[in-house]
PDB file of N, CA and C in Angstrom:
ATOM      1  N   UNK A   1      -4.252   9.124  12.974  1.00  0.00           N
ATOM      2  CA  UNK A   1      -4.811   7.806  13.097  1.00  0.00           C
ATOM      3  C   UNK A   1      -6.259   7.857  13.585  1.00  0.00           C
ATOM      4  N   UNK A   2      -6.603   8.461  14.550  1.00  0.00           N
ATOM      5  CA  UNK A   2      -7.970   8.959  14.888  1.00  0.00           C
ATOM      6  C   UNK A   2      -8.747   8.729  13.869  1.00  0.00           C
ATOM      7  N   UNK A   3      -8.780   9.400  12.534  1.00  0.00           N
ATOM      8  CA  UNK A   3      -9.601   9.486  11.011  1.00  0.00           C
ATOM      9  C   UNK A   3      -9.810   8.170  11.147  1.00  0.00           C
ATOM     10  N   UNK A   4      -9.204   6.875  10.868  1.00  0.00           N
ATOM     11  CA  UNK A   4      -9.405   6.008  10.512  1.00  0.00           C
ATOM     12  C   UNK A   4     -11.006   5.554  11.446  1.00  0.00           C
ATOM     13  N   UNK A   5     -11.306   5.307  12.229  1.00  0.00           N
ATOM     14  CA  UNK A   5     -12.107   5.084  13.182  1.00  0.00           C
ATOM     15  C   UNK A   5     -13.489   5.188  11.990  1.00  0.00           C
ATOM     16  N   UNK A   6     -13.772   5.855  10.744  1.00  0.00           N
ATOM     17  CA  UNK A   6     -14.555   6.393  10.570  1.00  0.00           C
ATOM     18  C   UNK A   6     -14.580   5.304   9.302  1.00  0.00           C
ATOM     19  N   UNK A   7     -13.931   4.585   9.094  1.00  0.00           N
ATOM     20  CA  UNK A   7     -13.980   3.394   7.900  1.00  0.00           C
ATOM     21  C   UNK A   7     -14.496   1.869   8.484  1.00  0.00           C
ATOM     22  N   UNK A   8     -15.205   1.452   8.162  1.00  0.00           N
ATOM     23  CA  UNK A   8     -15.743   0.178   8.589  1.00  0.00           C
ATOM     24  C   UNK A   8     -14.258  -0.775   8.320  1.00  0.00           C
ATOM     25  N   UNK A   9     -13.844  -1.024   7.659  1.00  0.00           N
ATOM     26  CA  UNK A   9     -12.174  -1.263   7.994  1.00  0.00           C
ATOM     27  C   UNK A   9     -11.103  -1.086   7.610  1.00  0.00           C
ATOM     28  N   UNK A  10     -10.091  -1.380   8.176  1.00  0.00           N
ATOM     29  CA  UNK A  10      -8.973  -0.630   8.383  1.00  0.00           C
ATOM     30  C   UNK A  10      -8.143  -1.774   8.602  1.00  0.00           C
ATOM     31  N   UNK A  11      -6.937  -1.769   8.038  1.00  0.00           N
ATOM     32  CA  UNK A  11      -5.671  -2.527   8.412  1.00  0.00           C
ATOM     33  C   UNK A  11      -4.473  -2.144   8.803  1.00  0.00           C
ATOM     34  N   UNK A  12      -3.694  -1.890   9.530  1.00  0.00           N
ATOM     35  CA  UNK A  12      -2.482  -1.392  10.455  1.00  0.00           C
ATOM     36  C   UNK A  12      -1.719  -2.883  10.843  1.00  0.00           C
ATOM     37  N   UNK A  13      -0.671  -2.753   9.286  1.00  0.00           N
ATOM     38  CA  UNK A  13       0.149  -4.116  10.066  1.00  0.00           C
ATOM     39  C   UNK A  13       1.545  -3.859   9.935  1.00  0.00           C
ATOM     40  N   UNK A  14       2.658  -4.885  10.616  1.00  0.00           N
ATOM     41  CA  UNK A  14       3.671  -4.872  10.702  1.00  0.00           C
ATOM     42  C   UNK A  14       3.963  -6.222   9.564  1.00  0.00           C
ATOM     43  N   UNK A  15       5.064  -6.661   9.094  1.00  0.00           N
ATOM     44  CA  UNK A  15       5.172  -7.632   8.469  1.00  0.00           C
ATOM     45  C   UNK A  15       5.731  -9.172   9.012  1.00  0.00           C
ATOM     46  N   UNK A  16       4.912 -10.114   8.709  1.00  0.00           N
ATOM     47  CA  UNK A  16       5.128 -10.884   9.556  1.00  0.00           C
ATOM     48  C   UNK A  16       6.301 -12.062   9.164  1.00  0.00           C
ATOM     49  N   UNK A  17       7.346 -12.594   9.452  1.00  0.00           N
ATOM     50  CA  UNK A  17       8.707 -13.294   9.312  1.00  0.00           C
ATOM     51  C   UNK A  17       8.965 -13.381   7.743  1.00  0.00           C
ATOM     52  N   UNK A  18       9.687 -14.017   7.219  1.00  0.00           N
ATOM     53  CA  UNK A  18      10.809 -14.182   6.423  1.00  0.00           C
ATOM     54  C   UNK A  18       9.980 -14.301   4.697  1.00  0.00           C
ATOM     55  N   UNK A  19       8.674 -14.809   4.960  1.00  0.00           N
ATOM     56  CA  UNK A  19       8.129 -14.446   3.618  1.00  0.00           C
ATOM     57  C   UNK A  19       8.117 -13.195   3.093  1.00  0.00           C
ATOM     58  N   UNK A  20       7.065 -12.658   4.183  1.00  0.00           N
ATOM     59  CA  UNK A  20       6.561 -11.015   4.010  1.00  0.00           C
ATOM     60  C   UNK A  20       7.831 -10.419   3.886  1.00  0.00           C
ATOM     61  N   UNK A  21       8.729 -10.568   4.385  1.00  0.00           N
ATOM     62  CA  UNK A  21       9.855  -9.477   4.096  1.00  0.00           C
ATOM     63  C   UNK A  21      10.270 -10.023   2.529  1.00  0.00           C
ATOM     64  N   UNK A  22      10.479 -11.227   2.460  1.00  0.00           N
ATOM     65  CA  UNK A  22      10.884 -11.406   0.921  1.00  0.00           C
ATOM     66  C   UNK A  22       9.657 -10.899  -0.421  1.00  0.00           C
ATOM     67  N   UNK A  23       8.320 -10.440   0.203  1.00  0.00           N
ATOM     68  CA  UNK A  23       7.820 -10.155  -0.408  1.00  0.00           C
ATOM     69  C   UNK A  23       7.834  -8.337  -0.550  1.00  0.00           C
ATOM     70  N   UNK A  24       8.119  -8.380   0.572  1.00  0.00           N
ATOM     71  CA  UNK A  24       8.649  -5.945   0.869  1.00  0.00           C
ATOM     72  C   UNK A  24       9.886  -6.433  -0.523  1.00  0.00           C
ATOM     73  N   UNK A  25      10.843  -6.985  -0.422  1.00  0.00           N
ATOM     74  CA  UNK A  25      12.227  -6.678  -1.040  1.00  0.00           C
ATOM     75  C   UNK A  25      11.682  -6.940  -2.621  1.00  0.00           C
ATOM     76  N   UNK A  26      10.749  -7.512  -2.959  1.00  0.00           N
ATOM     77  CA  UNK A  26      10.663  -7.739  -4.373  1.00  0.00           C
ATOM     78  C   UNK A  26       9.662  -6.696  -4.975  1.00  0.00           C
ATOM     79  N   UNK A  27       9.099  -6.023  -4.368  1.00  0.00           N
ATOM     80  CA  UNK A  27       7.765  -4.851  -4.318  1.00  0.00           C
ATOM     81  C   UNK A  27       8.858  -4.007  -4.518  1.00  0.00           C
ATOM     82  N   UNK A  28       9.653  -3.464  -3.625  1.00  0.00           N
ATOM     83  CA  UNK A  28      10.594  -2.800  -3.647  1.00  0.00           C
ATOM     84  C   UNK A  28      11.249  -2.582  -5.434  1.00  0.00           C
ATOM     85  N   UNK A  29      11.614  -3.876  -5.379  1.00  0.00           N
ATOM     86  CA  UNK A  29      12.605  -4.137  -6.664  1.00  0.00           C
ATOM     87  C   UNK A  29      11.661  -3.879  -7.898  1.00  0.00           C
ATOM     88  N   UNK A  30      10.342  -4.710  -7.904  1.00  0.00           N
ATOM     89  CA  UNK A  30       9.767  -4.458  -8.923  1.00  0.00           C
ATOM     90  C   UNK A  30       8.734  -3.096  -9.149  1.00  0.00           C
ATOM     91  N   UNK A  31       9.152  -2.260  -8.240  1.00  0.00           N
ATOM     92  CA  UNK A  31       8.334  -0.806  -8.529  1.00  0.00           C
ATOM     93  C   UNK A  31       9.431   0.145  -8.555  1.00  0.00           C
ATOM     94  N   UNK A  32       9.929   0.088  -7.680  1.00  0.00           N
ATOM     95  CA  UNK A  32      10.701   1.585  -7.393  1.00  0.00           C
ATOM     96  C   UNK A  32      10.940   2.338  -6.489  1.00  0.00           C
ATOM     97  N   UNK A  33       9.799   1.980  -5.459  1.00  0.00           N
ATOM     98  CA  UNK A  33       9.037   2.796  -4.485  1.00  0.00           C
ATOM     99  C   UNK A  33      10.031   2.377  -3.243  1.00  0.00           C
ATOM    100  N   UNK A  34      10.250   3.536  -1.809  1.00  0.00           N
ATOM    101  CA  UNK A  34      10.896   3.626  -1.196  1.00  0.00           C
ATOM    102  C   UNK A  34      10.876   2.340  -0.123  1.00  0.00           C
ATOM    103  N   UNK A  35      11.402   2.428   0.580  1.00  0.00           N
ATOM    104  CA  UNK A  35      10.618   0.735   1.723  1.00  0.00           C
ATOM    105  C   UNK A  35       9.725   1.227   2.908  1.00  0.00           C
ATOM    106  N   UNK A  36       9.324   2.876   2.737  1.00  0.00           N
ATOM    107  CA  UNK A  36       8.275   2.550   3.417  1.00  0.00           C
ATOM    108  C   UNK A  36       6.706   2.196   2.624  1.00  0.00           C
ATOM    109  N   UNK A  37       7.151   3.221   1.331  1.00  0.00           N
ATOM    110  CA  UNK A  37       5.472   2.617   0.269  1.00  0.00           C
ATOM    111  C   UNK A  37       5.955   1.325   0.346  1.00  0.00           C
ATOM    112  N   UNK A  38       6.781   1.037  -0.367  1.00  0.00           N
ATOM    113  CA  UNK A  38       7.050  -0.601  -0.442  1.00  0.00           C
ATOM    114  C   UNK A  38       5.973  -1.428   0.484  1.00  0.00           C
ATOM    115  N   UNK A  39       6.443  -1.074   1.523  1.00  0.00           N
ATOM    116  CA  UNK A  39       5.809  -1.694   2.863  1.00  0.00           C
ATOM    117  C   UNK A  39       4.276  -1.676   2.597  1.00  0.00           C
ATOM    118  N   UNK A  40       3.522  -0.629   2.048  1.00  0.00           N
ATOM    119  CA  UNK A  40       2.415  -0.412   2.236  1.00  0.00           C
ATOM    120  C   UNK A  40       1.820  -0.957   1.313  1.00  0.00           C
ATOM    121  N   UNK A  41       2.424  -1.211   0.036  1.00  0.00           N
ATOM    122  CA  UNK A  41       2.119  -1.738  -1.626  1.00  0.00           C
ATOM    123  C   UNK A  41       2.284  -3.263  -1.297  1.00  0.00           C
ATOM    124  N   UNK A  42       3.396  -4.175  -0.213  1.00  0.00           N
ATOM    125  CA  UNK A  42       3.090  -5.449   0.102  1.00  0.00           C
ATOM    126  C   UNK A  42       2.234  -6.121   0.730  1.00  0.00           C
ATOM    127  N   UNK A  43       2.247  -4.695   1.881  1.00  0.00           N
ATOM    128  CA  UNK A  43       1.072  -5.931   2.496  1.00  0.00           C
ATOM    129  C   UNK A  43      -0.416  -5.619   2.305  1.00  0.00           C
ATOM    130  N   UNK A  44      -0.852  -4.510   1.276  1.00  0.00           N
ATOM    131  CA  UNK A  44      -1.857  -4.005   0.408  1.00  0.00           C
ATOM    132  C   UNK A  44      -2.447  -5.550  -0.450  1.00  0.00           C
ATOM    133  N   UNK A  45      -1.035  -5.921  -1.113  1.00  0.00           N
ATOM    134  CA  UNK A  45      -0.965  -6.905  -2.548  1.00  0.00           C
ATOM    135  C   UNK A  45      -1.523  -8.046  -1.611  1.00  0.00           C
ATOM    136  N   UNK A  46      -0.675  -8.507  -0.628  1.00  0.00           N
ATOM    137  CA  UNK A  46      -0.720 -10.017   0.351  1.00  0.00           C
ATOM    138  C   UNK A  46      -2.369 -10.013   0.859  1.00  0.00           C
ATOM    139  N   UNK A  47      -2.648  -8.491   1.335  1.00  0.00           N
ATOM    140  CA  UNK A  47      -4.394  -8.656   1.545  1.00  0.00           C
ATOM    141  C   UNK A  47      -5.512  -8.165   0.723  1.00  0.00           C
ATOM    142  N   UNK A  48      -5.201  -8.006  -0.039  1.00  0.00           N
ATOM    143  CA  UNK A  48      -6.005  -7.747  -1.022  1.00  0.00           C
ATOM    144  C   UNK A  48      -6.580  -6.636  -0.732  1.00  0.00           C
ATOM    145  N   UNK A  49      -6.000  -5.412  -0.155  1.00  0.00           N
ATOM    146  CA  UNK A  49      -7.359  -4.635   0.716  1.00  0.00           C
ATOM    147  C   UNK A  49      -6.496  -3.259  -0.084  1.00  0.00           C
ATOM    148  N   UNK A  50      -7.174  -2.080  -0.412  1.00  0.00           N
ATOM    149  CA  UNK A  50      -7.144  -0.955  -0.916  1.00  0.00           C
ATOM    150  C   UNK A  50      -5.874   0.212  -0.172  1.00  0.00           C
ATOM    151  N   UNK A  51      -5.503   0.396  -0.624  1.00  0.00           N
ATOM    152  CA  UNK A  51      -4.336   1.739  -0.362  1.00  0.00           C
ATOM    153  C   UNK A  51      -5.013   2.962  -0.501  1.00  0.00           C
ATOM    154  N   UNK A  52      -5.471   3.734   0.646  1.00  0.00           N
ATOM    155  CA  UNK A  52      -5.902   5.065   0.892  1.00  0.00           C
ATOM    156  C   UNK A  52      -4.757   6.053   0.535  1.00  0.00           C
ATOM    157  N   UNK A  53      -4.816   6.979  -0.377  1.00  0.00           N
ATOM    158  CA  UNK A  53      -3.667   8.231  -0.641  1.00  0.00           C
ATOM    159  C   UNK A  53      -4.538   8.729  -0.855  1.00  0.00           C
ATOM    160  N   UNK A  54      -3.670   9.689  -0.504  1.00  0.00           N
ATOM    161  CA  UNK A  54      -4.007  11.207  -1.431  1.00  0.00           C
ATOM    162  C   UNK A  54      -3.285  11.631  -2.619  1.00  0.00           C
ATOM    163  N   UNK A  55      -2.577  11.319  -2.914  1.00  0.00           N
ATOM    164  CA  UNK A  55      -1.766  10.956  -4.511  1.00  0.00           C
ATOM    165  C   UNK A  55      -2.125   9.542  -5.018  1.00  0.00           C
ATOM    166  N   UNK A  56      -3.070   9.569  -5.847  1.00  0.00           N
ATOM    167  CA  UNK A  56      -2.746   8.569  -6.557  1.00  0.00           C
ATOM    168  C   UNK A  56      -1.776   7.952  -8.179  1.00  0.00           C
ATOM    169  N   UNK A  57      -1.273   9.347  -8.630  1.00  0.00           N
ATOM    170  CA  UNK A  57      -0.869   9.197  -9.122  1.00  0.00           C
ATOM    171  C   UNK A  57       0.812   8.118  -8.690  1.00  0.00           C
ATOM    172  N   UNK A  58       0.792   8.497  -7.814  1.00  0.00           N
ATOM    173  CA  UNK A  58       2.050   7.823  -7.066  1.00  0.00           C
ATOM    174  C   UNK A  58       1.781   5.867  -7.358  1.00  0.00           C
ATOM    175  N   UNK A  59       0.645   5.392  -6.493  1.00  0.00           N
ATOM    176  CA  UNK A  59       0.219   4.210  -6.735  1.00  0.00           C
ATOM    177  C   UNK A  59       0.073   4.101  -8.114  1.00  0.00           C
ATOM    178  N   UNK A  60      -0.330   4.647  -9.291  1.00  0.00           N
ATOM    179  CA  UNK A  60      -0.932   4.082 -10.561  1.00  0.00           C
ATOM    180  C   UNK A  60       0.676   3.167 -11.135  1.00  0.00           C
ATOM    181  N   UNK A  61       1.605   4.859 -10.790  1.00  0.00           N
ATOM    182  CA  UNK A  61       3.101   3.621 -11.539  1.00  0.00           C
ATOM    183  C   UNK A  61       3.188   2.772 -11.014  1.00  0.00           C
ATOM    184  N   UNK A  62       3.439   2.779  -9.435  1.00  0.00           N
ATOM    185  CA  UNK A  62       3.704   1.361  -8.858  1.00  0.00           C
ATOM    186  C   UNK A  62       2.750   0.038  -9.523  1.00  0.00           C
ATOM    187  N   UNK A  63       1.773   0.458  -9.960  1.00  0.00           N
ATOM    188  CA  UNK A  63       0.670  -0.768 -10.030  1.00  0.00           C
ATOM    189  C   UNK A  63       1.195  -1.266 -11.469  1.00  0.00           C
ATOM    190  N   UNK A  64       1.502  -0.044 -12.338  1.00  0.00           N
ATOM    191  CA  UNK A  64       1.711  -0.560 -13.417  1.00  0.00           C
ATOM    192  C   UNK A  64       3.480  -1.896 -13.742  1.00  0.00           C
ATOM    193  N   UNK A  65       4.201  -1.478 -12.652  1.00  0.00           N
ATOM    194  CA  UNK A  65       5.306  -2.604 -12.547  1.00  0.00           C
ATOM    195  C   UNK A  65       4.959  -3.908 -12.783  1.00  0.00           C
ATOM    196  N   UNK A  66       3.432  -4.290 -11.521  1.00  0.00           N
ATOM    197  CA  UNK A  66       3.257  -5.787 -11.075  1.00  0.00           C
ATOM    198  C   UNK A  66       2.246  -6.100 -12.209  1.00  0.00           C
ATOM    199  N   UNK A  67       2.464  -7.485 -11.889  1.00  0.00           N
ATOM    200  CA  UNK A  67       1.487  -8.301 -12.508  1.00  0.00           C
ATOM    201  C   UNK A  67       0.105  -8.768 -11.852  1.00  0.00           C
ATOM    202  N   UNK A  68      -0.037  -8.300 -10.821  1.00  0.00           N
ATOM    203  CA  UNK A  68      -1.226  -8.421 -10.307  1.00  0.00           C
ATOM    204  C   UNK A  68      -2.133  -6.971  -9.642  1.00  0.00           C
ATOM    205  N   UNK A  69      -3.098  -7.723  -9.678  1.00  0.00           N
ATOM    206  CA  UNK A  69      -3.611  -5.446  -9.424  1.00  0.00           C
ATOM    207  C   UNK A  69      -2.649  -5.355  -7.641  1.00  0.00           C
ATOM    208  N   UNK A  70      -3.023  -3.733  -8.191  1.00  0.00           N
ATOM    209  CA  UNK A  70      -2.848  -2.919  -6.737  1.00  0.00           C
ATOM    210  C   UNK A  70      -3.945  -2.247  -6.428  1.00  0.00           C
ATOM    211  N   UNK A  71      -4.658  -2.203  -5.596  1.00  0.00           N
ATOM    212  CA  UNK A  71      -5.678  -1.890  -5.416  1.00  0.00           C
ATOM    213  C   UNK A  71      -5.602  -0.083  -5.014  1.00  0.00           C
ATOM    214  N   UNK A  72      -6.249   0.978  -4.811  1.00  0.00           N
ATOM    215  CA  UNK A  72      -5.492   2.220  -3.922  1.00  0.00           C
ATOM    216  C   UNK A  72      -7.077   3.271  -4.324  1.00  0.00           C
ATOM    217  N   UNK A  73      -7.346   4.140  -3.629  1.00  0.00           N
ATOM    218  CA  UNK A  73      -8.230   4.924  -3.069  1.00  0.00           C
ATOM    219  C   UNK A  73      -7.776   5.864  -3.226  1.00  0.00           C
ATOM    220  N   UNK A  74      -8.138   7.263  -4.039  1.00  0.00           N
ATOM    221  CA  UNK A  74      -7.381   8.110  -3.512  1.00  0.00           C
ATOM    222  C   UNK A  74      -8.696   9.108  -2.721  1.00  0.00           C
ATOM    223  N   UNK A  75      -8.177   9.674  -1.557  1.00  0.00           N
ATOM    224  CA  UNK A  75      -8.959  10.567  -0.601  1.00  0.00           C
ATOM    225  C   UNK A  75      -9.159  11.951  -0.523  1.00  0.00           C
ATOM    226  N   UNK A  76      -9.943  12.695  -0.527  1.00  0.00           N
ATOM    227  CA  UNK A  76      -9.534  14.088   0.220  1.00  0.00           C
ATOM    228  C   UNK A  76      -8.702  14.426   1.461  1.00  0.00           C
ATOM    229  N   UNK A  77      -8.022  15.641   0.929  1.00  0.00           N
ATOM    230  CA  UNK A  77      -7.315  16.090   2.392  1.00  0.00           C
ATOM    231  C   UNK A  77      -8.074  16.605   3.180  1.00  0.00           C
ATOM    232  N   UNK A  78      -8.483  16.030   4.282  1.00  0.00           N
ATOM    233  CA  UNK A  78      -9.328  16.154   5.490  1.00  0.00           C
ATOM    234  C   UNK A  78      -9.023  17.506   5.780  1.00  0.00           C
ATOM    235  N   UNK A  79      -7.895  18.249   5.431  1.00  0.00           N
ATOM    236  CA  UNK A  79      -7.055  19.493   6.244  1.00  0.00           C
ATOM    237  C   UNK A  79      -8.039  20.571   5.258  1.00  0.00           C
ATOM    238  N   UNK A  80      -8.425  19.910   4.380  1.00  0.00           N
ATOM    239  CA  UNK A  80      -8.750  21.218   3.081  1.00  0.00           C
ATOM    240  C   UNK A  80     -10.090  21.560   2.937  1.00  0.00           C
TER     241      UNK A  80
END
């Protein structure tokens, strides 16, 4: 988490009551992806803000499910 510090911004959220979760369960349904991407692909979609990986091939399927973009970054491994 430290790394992050180094992006002008950054989002770290939890999901907030009974929408957002109905919106994790349909991300879920309409990609494939486990419920923790899930998690990260909803509230990505809800803010409009970019998904940092290092696989992007992972995000491209998911994106290709929805009907609206997914936004996603892919990064270097800082380790490499």
């Amino acid at each position: 988490m430290s790394g992050l510090t180094a992006f002008e911004h950054v989002q770290v959220a939890a999901l907030d009551g009974v929408e957002q979760a109905g919106l994790l369960a349909h991300m879920i349904q309409r990609t494939g992806l486990d419920p923790c991407h899930g998690h990260v692909a909803a509230l990505a979609s809800m803010a409009t803000c970019p998904i940092l990986s290092l696989g992007r091939s992972h995000w491209e399927q998911a994106a290709a499910a929805l009907d609206d973009p997914l936004y996603f970054i892919e990064i270097a491994d800082p380790g490499e």
